[in-house]
C-alpha atoms as a PDB file:
ATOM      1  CA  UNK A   1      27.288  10.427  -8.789  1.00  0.00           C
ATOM      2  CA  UNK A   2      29.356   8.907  -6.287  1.00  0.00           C
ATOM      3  CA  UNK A   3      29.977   9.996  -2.733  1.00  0.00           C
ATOM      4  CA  UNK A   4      31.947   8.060  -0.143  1.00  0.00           C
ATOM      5  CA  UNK A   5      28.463   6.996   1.328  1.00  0.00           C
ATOM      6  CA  UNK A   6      27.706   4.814  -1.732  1.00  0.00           C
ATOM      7  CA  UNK A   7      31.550   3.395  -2.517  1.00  0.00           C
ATOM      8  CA  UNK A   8      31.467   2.185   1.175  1.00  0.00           C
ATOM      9  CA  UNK A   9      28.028   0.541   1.048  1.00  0.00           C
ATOM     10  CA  UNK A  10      28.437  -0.037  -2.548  1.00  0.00           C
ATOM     11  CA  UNK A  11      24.943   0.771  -3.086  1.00  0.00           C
ATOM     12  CA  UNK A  12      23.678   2.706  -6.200  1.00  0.00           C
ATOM     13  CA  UNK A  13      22.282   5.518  -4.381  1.00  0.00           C
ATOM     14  CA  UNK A  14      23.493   7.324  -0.941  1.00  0.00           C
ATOM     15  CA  UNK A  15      20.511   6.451   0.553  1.00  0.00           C
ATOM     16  CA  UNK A  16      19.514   4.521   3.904  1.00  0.00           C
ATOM     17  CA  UNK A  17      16.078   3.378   4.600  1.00  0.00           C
ATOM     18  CA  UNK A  18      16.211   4.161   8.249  1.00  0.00           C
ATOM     19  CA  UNK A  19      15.452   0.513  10.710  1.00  0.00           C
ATOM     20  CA  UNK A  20      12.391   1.567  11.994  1.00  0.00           C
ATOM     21  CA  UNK A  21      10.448  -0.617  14.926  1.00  0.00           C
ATOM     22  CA  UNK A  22       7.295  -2.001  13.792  1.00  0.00           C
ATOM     23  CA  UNK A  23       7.614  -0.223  10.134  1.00  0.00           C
ATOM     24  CA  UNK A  24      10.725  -1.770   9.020  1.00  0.00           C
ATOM     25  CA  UNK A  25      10.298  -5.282   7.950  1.00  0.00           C
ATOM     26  CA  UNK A  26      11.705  -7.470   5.004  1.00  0.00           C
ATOM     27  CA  UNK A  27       9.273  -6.347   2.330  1.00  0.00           C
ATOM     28  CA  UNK A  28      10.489  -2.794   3.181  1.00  0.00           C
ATOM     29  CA  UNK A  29      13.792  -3.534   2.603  1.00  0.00           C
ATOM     30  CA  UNK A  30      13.804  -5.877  -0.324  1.00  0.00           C
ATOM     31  CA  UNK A  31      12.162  -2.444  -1.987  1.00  0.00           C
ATOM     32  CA  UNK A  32      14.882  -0.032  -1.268  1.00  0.00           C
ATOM     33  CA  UNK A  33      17.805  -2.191  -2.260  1.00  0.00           C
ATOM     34  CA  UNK A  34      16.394  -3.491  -5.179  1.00  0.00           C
ATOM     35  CA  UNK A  35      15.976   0.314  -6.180  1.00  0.00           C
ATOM     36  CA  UNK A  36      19.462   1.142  -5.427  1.00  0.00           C
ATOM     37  CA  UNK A  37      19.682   1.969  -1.622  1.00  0.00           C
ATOM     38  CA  UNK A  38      20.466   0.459   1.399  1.00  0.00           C
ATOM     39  CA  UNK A  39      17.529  -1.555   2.963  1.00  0.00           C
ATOM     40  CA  UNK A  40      17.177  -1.633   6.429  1.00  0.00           C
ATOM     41  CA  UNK A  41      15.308  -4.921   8.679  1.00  0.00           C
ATOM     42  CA  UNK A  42      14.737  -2.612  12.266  1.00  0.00           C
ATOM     43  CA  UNK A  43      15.214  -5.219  14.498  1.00  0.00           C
ATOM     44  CA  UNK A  44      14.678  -3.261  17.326  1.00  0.00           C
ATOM     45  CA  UNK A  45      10.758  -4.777  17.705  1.00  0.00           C
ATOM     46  CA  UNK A  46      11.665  -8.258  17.084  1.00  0.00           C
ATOM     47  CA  UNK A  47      12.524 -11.674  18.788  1.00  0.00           C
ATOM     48  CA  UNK A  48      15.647 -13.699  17.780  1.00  0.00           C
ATOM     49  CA  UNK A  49      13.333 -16.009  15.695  1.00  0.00           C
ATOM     50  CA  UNK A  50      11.416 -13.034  14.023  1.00  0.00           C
ATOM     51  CA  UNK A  51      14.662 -11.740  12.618  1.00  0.00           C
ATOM     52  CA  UNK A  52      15.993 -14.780  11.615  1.00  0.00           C
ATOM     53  CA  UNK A  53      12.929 -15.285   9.393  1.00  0.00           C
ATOM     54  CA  UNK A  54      13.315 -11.529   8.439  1.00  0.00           C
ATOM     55  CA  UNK A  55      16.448 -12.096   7.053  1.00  0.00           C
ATOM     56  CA  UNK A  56      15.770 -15.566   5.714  1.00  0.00           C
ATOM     57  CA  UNK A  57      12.812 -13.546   3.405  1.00  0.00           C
ATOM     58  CA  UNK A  58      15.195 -10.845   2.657  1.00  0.00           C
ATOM     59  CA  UNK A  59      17.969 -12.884   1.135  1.00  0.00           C
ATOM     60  CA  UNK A  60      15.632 -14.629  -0.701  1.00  0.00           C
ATOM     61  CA  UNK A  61      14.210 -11.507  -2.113  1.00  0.00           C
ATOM     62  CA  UNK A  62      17.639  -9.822  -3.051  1.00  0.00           C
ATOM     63  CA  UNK A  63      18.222 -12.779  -5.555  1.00  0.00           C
ATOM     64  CA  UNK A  64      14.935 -12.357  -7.739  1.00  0.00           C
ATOM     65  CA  UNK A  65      17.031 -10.461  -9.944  1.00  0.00           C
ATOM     66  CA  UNK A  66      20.008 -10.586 -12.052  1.00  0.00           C
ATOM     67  CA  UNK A  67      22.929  -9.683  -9.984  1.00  0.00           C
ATOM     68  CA  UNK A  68      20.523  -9.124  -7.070  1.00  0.00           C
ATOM     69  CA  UNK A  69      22.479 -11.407  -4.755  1.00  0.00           C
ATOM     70  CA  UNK A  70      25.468  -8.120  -4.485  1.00  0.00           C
ATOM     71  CA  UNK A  71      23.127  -5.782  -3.645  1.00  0.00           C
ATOM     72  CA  UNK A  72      23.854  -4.822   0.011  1.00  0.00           C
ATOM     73  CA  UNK A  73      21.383  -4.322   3.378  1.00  0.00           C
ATOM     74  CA  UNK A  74      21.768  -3.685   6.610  1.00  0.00           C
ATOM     75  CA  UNK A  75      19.860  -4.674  10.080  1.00  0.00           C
ATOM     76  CA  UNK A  76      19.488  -2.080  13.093  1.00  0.00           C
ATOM     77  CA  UNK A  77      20.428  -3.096  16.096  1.00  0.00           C
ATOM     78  CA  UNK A  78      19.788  -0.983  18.695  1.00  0.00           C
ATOM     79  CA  UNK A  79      22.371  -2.119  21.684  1.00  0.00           C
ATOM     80  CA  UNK A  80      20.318  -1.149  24.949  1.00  0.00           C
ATOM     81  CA  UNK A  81      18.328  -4.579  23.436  1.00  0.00           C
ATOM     82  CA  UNK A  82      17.492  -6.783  26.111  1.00  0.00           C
ATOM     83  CA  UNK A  83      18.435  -9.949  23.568  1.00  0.00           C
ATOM     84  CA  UNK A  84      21.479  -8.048  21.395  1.00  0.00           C
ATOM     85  CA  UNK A  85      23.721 -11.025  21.972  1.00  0.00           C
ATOM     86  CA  UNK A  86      21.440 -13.400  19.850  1.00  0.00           C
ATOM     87  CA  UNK A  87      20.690 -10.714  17.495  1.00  0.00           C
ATOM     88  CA  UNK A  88      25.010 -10.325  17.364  1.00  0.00           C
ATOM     89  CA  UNK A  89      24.679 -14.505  15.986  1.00  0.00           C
ATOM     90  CA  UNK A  90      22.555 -13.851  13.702  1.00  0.00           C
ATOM     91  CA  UNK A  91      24.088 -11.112  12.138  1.00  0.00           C
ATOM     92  CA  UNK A  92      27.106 -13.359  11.807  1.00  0.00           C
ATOM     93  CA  UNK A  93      25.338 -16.550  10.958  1.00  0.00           C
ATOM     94  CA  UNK A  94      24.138 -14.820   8.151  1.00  0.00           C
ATOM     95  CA  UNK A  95      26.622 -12.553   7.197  1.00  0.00           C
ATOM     96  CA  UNK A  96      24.758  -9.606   6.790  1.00  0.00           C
ATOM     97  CA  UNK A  97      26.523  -7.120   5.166  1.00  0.00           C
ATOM     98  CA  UNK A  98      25.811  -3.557   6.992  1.00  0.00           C
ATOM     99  CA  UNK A  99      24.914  -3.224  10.489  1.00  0.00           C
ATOM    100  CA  UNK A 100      23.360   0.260  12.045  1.00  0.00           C
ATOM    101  CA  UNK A 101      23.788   0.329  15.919  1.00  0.00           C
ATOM    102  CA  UNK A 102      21.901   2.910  18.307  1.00  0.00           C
ATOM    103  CA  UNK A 103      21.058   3.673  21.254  1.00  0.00           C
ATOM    104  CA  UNK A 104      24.270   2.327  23.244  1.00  0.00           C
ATOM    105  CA  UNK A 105      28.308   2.652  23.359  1.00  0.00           C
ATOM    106  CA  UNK A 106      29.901   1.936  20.202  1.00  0.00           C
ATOM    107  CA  UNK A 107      32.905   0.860  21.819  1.00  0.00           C
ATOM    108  CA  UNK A 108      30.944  -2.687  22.786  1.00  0.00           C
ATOM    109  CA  UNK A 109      30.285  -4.501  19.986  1.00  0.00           C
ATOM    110  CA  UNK A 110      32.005  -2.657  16.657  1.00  0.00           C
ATOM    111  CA  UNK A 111      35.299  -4.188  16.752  1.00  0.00           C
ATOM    112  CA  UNK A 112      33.449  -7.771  17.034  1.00  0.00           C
ATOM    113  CA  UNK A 113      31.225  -6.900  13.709  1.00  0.00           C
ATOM    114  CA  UNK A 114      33.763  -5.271  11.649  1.00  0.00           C
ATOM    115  CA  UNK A 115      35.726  -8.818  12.596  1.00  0.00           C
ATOM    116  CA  UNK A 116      32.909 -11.000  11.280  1.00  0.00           C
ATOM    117  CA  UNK A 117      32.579  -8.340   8.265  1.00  0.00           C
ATOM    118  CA  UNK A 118      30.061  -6.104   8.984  1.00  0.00           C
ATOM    119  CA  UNK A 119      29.967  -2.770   7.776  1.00  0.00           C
ATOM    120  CA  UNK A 120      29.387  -0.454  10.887  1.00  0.00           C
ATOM    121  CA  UNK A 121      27.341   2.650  11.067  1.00  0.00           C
ATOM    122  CA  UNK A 122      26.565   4.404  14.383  1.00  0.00           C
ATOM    123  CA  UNK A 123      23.584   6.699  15.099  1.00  0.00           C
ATOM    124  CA  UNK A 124      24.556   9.896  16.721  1.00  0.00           C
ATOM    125  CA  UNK A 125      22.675  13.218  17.830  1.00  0.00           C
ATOM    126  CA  UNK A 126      25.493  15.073  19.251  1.00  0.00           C
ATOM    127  CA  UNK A 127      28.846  15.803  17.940  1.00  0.00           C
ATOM    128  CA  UNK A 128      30.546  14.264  21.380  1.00  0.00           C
ATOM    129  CA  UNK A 129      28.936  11.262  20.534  1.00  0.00           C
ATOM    130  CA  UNK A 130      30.193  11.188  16.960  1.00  0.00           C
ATOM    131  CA  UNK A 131      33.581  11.694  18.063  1.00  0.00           C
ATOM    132  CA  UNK A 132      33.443   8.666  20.627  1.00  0.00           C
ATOM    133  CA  UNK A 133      31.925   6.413  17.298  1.00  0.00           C
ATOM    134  CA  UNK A 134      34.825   7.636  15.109  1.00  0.00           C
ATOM    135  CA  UNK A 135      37.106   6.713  18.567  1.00  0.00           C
ATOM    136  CA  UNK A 136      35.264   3.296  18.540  1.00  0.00           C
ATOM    137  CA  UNK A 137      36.346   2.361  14.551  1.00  0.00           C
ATOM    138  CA  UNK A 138      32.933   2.390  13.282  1.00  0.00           C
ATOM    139  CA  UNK A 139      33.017   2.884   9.278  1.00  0.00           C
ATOM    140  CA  UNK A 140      30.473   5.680   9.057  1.00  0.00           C
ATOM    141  CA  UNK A 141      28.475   7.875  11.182  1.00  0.00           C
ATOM    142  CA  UNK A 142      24.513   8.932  11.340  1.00  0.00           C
ATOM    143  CA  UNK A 143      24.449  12.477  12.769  1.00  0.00           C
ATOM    144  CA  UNK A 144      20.144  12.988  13.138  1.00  0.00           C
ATOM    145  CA  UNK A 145      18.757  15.781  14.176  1.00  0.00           C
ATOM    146  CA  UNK A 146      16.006  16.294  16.463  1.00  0.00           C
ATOM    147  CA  UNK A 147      13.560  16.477  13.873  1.00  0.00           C
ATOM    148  CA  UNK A 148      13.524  13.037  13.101  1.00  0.00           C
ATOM    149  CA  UNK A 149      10.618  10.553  14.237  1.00  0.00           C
ATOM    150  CA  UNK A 150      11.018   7.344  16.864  1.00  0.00           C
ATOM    151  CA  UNK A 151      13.687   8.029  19.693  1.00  0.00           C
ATOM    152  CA  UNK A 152      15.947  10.963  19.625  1.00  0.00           C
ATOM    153  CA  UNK A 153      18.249  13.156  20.792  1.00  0.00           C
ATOM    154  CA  UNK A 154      17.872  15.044  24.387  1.00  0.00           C
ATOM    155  CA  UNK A 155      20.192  17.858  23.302  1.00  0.00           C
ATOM    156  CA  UNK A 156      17.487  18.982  20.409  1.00  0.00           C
ATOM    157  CA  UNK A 157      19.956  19.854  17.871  1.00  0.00           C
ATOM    158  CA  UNK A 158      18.554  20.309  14.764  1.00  0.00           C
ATOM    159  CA  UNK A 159      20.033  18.808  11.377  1.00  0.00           C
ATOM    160  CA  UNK A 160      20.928  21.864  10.032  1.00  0.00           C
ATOM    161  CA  UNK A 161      22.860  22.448  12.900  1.00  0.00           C
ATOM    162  CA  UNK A 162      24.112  19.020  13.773  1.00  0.00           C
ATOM    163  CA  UNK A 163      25.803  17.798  10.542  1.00  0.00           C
ATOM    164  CA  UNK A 164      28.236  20.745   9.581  1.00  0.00           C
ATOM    165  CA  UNK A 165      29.236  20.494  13.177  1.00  0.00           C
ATOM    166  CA  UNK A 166      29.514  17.052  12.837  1.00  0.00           C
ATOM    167  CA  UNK A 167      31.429  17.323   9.734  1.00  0.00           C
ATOM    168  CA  UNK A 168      33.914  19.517  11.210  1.00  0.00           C
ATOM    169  CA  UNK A 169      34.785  17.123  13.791  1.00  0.00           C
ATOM    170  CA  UNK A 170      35.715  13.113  12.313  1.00  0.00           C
ATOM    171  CA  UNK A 171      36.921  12.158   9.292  1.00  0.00           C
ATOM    172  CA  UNK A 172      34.841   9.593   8.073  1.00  0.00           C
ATOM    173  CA  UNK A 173      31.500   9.044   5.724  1.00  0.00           C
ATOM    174  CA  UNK A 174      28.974  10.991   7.614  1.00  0.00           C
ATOM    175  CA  UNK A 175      25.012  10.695   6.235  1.00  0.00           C
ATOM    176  CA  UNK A 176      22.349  13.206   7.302  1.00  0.00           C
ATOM    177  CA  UNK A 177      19.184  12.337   8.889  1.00  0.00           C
ATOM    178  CA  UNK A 178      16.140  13.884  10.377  1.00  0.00           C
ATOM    179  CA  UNK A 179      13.530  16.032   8.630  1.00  0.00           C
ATOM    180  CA  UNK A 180      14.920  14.336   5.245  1.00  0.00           C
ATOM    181  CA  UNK A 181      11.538  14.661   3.409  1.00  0.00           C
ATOM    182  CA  UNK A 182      12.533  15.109  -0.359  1.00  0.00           C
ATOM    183  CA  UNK A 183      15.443  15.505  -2.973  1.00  0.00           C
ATOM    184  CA  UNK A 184      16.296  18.825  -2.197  1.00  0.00           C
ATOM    185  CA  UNK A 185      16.299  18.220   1.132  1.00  0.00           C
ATOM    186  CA  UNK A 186      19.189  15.828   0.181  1.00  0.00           C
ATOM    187  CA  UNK A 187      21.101  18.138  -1.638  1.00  0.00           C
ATOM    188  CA  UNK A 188      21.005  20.122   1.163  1.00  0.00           C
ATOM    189  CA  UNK A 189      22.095  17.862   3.613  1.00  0.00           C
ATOM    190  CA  UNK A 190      25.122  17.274   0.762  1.00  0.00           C
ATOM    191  CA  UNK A 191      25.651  20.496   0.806  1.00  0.00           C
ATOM    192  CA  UNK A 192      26.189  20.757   4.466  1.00  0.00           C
ATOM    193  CA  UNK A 193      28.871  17.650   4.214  1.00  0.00           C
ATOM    194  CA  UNK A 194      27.155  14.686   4.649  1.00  0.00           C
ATOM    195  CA  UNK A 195      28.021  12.071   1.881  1.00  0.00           C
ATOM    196  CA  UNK A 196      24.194  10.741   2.174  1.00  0.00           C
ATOM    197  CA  UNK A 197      20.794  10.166   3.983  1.00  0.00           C
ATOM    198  CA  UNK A 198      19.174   8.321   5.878  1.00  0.00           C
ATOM    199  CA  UNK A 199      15.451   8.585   5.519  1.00  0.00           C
ATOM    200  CA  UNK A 200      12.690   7.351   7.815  1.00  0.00           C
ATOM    201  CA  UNK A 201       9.349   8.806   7.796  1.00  0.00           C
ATOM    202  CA  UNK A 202       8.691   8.652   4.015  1.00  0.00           C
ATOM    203  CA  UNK A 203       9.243   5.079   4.285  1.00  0.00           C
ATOM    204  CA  UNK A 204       6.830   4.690   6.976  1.00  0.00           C
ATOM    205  CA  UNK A 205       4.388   5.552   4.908  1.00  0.00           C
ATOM    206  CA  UNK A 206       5.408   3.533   1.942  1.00  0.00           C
ATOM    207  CA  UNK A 207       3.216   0.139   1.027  1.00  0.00           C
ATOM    208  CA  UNK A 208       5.796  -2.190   1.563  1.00  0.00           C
ATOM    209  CA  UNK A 209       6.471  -0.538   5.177  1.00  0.00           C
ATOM    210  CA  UNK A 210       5.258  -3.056   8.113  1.00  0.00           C
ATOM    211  CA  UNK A 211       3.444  -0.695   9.639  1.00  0.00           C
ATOM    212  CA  UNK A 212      -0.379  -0.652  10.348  1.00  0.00           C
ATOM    213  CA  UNK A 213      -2.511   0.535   7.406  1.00  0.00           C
ATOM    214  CA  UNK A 214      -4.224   3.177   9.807  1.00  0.00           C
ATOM    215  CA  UNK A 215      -0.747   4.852  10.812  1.00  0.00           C
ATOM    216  CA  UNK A 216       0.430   5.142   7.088  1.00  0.00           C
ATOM    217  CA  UNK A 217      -2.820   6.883   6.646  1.00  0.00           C
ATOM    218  CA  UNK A 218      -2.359   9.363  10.159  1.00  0.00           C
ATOM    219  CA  UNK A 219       1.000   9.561   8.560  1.00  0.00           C
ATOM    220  CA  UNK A 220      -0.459  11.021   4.979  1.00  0.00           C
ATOM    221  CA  UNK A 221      -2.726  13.430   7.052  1.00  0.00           C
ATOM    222  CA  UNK A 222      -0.672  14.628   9.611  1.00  0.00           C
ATOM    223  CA  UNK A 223      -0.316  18.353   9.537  1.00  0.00           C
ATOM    224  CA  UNK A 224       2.592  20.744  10.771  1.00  0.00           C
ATOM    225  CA  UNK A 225       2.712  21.145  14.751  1.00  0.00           C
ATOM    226  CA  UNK A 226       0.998  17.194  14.977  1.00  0.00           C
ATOM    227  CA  UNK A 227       4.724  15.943  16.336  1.00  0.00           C
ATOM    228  CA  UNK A 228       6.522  17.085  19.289  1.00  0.00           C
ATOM    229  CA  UNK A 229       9.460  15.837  21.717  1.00  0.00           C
ATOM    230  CA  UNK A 230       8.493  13.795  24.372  1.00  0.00           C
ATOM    231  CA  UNK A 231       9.861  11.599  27.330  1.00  0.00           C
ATOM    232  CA  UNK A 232      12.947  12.979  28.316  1.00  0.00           C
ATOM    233  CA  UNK A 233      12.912  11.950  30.995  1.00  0.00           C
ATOM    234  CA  UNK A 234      12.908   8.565  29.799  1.00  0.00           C
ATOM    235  CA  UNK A 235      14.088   7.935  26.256  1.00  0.00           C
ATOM    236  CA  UNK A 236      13.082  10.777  23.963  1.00  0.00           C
ATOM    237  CA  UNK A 237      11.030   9.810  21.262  1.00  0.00           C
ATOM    238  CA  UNK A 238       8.871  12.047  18.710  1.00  0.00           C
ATOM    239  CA  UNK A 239       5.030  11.587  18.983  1.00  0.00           C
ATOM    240  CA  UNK A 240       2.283  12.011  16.786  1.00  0.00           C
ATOM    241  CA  UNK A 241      -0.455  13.483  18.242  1.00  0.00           C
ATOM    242  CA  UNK A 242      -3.236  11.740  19.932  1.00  0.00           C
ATOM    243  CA  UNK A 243      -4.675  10.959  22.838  1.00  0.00           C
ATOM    244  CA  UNK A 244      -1.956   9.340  24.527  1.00  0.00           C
ATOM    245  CA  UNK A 245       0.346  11.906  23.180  1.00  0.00           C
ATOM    246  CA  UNK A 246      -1.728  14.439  25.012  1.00  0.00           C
ATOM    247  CA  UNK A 247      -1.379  12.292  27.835  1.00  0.00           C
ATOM    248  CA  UNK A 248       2.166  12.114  27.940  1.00  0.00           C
ATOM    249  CA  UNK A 249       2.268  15.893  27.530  1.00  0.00           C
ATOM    250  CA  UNK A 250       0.289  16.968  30.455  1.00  0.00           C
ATOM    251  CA  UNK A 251       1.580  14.913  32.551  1.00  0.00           C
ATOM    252  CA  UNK A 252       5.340  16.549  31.623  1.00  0.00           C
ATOM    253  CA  UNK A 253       3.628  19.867  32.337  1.00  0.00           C
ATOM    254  CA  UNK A 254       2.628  19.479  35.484  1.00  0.00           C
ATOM    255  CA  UNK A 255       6.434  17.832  36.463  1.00  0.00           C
ATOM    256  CA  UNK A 256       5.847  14.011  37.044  1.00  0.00           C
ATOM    257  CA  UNK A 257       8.892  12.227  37.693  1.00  0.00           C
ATOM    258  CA  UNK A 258      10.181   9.404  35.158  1.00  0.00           C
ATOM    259  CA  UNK A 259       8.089   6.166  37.310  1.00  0.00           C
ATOM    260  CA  UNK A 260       5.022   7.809  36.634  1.00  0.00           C
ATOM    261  CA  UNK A 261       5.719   8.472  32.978  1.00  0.00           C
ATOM    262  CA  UNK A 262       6.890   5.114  32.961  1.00  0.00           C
ATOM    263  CA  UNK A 263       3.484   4.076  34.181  1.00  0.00           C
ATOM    264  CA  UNK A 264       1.189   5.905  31.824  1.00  0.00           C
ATOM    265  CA  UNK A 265       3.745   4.379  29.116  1.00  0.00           C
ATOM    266  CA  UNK A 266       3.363   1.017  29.915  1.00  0.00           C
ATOM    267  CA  UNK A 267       4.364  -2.225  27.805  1.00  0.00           C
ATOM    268  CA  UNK A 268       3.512  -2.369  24.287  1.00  0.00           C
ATOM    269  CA  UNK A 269       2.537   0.666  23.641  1.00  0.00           C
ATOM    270  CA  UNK A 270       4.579   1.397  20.351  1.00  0.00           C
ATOM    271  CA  UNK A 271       3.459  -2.005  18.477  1.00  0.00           C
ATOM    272  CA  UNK A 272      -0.087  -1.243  19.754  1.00  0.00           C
ATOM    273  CA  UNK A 273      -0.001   2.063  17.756  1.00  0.00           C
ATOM    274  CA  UNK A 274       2.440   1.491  14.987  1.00  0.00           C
ATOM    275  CA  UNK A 275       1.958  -1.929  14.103  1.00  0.00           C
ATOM    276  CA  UNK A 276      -1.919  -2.853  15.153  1.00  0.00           C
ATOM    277  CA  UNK A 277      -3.240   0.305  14.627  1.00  0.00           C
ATOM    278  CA  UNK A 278      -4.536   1.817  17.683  1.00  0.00           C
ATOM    279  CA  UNK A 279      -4.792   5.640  16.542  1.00  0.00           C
ATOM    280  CA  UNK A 280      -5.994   6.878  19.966  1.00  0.00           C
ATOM    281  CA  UNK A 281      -3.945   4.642  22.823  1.00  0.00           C
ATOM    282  CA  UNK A 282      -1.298   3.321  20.644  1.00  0.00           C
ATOM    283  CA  UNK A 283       2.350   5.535  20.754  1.00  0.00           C
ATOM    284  CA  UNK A 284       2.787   6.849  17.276  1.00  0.00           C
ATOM    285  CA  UNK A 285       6.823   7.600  16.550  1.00  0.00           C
ATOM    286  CA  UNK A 286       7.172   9.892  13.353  1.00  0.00           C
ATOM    287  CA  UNK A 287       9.154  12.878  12.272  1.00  0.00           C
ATOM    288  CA  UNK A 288       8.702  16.395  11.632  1.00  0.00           C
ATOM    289  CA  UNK A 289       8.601  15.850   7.898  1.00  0.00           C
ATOM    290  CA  UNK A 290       5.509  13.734   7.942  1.00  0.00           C
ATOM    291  CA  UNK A 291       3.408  17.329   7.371  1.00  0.00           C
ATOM    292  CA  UNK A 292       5.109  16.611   3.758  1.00  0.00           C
ATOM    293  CA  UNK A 293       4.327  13.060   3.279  1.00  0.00           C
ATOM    294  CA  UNK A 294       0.556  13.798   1.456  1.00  0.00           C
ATOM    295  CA  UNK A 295       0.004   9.810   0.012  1.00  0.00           C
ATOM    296  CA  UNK A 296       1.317   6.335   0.593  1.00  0.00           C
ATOM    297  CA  UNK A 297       3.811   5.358  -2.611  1.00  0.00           C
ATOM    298  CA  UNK A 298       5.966   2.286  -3.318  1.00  0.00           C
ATOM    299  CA  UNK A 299       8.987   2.455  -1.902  1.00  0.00           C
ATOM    300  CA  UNK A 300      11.339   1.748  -4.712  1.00  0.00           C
ATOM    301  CA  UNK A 301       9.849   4.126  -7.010  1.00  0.00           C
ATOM    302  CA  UNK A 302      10.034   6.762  -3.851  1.00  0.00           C
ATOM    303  CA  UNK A 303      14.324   5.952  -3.642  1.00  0.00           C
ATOM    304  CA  UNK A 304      14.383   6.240  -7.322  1.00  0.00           C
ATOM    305  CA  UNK A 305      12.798   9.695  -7.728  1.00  0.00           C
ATOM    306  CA  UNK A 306      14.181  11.519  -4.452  1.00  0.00           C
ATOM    307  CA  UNK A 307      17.352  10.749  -6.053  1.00  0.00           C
ATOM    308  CA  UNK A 308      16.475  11.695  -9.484  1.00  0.00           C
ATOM    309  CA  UNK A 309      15.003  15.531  -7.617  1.00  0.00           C
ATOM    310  CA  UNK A 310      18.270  15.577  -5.593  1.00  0.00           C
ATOM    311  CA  UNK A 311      20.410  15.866  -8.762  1.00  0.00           C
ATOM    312  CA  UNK A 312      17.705  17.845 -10.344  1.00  0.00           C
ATOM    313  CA  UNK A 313      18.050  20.241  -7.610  1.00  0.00           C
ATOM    314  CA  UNK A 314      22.088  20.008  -7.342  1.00  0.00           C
ATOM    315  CA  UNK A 315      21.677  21.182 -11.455  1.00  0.00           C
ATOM    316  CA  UNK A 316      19.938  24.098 -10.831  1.00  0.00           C
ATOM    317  CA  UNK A 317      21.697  25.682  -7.849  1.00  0.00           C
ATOM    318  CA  UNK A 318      24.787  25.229 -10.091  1.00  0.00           C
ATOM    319  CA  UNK A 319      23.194  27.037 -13.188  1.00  0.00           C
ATOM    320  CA  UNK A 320      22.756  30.043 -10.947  1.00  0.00           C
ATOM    321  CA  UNK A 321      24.782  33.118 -12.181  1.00  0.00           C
ATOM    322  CA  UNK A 322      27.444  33.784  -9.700  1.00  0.00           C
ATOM    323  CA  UNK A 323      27.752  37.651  -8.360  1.00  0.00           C
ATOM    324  CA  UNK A 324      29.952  39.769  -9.906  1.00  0.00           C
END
């Protein structure tokens, strides 16, 4: 089954392995290609160097196979980066193929990517902001939903909202993300227009993910009501509970302006959690759909079988006996 997701990325599957910080690393996203979707190095947590190593590893990894070398990735760039302009020469040095940009204008840097070759997707939670990608010439567009883990939208649209809105409004390959936990959630997000996911959470949690052995397993027992929105006032972001968490959300109760939240926030405070495993200080960043997630899995067999349960699903909604 083709969509225009999957002739555009010319990946197997219309699938994106969301670029998560501190969870997204080479290993990740060796898995997911090789298995048919797009892997995605989240180079949002990493220093010029580390990424240039990332994507050394990567490259090497995409070629253990026959034909391996053709099979596409991306790297997520999110643009508010203090050091985007030496991220920008890498991605060119290295000609990496597919390029996911958040948290910034579009306008800034597409036209320079799609010159050097780059495939350009832009993350969205609003449909103004889709319209001003579309305006900007990027090739496809993310519409998430507040549902989703890591940082987020303040307008708390939900997925099931935000992509037929979306959908309605540009013209171009649109993928679905937030609260995509499974294949039927992927037919449904089909369903509602999108031409594919992107998924983050589930490959959190996967055993190739980067992040922290103690998070995957928070991840496997978190519960429904364990995330909420947070930070607002600052950047929005999706927290697990814990005691920072609980932190954050008594201080937002009792109206603290956006220095102090800063404050309790600090420096480090995402790696600390995420990536070294601090379960009670550390800032935890996962979606809604982590109440699903009950084990940690391999990541390519996870692409190949939400895929497999997404046309499983798409079979059986069209056996159903029409009205009469």
């Amino acid at each position: 089954m083709m969509t225009p997701l999957n002739r555009l990325l010319q990946t197997k599957f219309p699938i994106i392995q969301a670029g998560m910080i501190w969870c997204s690393g080479w290993e990740l996203a060796a898995a997911v290609s090789n298995a048919g979707g797009l892997g995605t190095i989240g180079a949002g947590s990493m220093y010029p160097e580390q990424l240039e190593w990332q994507l050394k590893q990567l490259r090497a990894a995409l070629k253990t196979e026959a034909a391996a070398q053709n099979r596409p990735y991306a790297v997520n760039l999110p643009l508010l980066y203090p050091q985007v302009d030496d991220h920008l020469r890498l991605i060119e040095a290295y000609q990496v193929p597919v390029v996911i940009c958040s948290a910034g204008s579009p306008s800034k840097y597409t036209a320079r990517l799609k010159d050097s070759g780059c495939k350009v997707l832009h993350v969205v939670s609003s449909t103004r902001f889709a319209v001003k990608a579309q305006e900007a010439g990027v090739d496809a567009v993310i519409a998430e939903g507040f549902e989703a883990g890591g940082h987020n939208g303040r307008e708390e649209t939900t997925t099931l909202c935000l992509v037929p809105a979306v959908r309605q409004a540009i013209d171009l390959p649109l993928v679905a993300a937030g609260g995509i936990g499974s294949g039927a959630a992927i037919a449904a997000a089909l369903a509602l227009g999108a031409d594919g996911v992107q998924i983050g959470s589930l490959y959190a949690a996967t055993t190739e993910s980067s992040a922290h052995q103690a998070f995957k397993e928070r991840i496997a027992a978190a519960i429904e009501g364990d995330t909420r929105l947070a930070l607002k006032d600052l950047t929005p972001v999706r927290l697990l509970d814990n005691d920072f968490a609980r932190q954050v959300h008594q201080a937002e109760r009792e109206g603290v302006g956006p220095q102090s939240l800063a404050e309790i926030l600090g420096r480090g405070r995402a790696k600390k959690g995420m990536f070294e495993g601090d379960m009670v200080e550390g800032e935890l960043e996962i979606g809604q759909v982590s109440a699903m997630i009950q084990e940690i899995v391999p990541a390519g067999p996870l692409t190949k079988s939400l895929w497999e349960d997404c046309l499983r699903t798409l079979k059986k909604l069209t056996a159903l006996t029409p009205l009469t």
